[in-house]
N, C-alpha and C. Protein backbone atom coordinates (compact mmCIF):
# COMPACT_ATOMS: atom_id res chain seq x y z
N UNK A 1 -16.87 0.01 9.56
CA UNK A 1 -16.06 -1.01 10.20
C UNK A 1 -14.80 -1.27 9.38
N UNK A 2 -13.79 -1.72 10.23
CA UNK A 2 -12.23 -2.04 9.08
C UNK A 2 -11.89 -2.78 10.64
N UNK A 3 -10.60 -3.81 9.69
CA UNK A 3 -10.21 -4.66 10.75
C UNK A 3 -9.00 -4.10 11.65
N UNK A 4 -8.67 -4.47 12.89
CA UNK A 4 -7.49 -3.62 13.93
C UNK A 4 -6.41 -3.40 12.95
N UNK A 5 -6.24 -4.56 11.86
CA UNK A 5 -4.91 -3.76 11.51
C UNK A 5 -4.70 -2.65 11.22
N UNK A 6 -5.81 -2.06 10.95
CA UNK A 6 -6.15 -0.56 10.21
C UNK A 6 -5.68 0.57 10.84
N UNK A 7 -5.66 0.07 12.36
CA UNK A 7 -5.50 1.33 13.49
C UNK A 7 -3.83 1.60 13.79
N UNK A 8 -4.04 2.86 13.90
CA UNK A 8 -2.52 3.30 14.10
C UNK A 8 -2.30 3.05 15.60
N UNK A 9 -0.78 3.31 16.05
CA UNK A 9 -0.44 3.03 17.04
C UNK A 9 -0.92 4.00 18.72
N UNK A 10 -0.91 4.16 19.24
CA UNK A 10 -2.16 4.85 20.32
C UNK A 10 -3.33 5.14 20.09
N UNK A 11 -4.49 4.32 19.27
CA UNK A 11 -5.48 5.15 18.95
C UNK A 11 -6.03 3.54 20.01
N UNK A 12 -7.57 3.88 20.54
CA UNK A 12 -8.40 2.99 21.50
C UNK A 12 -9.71 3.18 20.74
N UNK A 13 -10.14 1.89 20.40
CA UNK A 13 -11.42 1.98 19.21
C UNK A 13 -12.17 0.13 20.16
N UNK A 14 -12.87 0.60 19.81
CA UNK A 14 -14.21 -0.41 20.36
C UNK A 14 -14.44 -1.70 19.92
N UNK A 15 -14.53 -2.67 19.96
CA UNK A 15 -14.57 -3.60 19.01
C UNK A 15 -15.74 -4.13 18.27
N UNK A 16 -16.33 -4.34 17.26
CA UNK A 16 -17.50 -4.26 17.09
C UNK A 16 -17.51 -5.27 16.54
N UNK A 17 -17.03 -5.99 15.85
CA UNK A 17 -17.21 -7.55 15.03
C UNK A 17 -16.47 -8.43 15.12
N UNK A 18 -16.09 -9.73 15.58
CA UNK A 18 -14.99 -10.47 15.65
C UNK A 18 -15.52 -11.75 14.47
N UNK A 19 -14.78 -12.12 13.52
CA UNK A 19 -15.15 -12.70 12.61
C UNK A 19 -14.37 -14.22 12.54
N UNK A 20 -14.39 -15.31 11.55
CA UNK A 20 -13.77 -16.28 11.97
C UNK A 20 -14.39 -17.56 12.67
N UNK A 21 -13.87 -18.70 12.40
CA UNK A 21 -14.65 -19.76 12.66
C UNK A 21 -14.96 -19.91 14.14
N UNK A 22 -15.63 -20.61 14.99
CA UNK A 22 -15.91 -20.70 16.48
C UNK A 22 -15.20 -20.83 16.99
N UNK A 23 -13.87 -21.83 16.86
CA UNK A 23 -12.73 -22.09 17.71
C UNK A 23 -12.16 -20.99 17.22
N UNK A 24 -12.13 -19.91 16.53
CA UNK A 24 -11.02 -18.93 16.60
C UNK A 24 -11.41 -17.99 17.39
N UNK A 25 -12.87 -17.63 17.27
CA UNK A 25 -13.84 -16.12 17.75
C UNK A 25 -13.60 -16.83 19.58
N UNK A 26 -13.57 -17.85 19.81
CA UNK A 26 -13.47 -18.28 21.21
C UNK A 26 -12.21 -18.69 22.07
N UNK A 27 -11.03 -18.50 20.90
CA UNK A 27 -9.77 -18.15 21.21
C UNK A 27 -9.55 -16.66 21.66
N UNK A 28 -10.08 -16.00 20.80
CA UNK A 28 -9.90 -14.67 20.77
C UNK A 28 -10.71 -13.57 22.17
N UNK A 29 -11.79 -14.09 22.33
CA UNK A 29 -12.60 -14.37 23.68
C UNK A 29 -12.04 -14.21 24.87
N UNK A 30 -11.29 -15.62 25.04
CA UNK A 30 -10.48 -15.65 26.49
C UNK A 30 -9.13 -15.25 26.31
N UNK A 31 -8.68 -14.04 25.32
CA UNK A 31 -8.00 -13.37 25.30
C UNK A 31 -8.25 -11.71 25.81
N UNK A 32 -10.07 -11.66 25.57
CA UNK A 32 -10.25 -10.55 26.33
C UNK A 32 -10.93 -9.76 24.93
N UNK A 33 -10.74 -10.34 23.89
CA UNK A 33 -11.48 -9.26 22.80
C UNK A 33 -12.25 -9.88 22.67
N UNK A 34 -13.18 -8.65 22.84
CA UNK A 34 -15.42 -9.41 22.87
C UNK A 34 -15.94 -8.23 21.96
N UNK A 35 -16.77 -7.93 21.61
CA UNK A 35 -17.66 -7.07 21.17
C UNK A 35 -17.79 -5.97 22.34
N UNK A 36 -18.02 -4.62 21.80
CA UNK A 36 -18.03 -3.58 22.88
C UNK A 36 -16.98 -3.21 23.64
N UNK A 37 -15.96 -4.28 23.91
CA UNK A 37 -14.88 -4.17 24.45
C UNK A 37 -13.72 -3.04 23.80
N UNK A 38 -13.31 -2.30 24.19
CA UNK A 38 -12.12 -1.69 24.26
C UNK A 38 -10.38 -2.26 23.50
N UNK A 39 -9.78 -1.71 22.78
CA UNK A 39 -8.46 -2.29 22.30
C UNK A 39 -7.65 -1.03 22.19
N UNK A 40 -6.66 -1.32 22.42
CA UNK A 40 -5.88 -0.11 21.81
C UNK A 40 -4.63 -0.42 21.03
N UNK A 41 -3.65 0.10 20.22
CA UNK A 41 -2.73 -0.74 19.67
C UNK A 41 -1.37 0.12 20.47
N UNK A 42 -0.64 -0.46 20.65
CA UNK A 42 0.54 -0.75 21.75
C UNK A 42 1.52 0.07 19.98
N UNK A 43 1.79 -0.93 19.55
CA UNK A 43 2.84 -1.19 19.01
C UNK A 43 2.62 -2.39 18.05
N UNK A 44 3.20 -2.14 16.36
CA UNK A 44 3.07 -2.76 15.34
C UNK A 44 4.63 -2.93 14.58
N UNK A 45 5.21 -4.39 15.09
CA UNK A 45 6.29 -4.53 14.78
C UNK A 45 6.12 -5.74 13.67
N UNK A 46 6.90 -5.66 12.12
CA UNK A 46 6.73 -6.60 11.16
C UNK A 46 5.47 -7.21 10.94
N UNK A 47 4.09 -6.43 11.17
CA UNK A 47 2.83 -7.01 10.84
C UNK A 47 2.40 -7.63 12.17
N UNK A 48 3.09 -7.74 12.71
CA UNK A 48 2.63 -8.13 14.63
C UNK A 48 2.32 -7.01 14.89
N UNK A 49 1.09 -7.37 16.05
CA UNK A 49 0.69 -6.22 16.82
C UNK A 49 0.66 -6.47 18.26
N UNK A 50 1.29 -5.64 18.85
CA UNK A 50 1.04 -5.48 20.61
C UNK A 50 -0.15 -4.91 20.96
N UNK A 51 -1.12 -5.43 22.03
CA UNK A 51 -2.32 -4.97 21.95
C UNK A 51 -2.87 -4.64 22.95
N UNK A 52 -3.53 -3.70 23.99
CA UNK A 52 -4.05 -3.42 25.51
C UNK A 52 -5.19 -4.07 25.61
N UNK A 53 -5.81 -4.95 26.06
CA UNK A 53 -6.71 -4.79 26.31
C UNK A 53 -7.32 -5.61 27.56
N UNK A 54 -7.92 -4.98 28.01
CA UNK A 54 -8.55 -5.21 29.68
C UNK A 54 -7.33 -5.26 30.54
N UNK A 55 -6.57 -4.12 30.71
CA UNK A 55 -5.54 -4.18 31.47
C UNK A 55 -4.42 -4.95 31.75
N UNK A 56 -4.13 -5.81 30.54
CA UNK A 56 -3.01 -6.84 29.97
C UNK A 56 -2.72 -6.46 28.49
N UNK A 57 -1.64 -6.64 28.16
CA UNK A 57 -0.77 -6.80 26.67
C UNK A 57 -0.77 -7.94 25.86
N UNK A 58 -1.28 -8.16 25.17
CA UNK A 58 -1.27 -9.26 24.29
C UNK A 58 -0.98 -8.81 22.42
N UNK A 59 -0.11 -9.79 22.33
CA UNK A 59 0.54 -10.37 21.04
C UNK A 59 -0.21 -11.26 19.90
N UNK A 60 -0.71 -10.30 18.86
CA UNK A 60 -1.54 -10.94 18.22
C UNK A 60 -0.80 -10.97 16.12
N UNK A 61 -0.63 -12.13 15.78
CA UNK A 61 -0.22 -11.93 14.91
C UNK A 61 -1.34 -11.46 13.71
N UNK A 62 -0.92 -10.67 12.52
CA UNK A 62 -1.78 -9.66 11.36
C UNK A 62 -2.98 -10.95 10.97
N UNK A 63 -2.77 -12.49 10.92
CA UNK A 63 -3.73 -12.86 9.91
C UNK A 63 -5.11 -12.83 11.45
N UNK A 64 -4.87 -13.20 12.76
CA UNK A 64 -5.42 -12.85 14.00
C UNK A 64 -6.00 -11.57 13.97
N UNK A 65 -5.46 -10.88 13.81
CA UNK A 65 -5.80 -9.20 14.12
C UNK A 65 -6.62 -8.81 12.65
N UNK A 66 -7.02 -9.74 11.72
CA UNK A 66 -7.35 -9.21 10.78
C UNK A 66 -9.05 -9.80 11.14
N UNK A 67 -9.61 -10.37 11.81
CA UNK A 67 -10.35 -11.05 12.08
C UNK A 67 -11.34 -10.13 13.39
N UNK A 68 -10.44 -9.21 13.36
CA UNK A 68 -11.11 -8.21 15.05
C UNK A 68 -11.41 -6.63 14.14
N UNK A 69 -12.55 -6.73 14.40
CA UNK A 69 -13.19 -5.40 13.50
C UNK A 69 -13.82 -4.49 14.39
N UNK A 70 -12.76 -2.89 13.65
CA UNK A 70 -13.40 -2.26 14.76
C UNK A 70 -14.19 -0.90 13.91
């Protein structure tokens, strides 16, 4: 396991751990990243990451994305 930031730009990796206190893991949730779920990385501009997942784009900043383990 290593966290999304790890992943280069077109690669689609699974998500396997989302870490972080309850209100964050349940922010992150109704954003669409769950366990088992699918991500792919878009695009990594200044430690931001653009992100696919479930057929929408979402904007997740590095200390966020460090918290989604894939």
């Amino acid at each position: 396991m290593m966290p999304l930031t790890m992943a280069r730009a077109g690669e689609t990796n699974i998500i396997r751990k989302i870490t972080g206190r309850d209100d964050v893991r349940r922010h992150l949730a109704e954003l669409g990243f769950v366990v088992g779920g699918q991500v792919t990385v878009v695009s990594e501009i200044g430690g931001n990451m653009i992100l696919s997942v479930k057929d929408s784009r979402v904007a997740l900043d590095r200390g966020m994305a460090t918290r989604i383990m894939i």
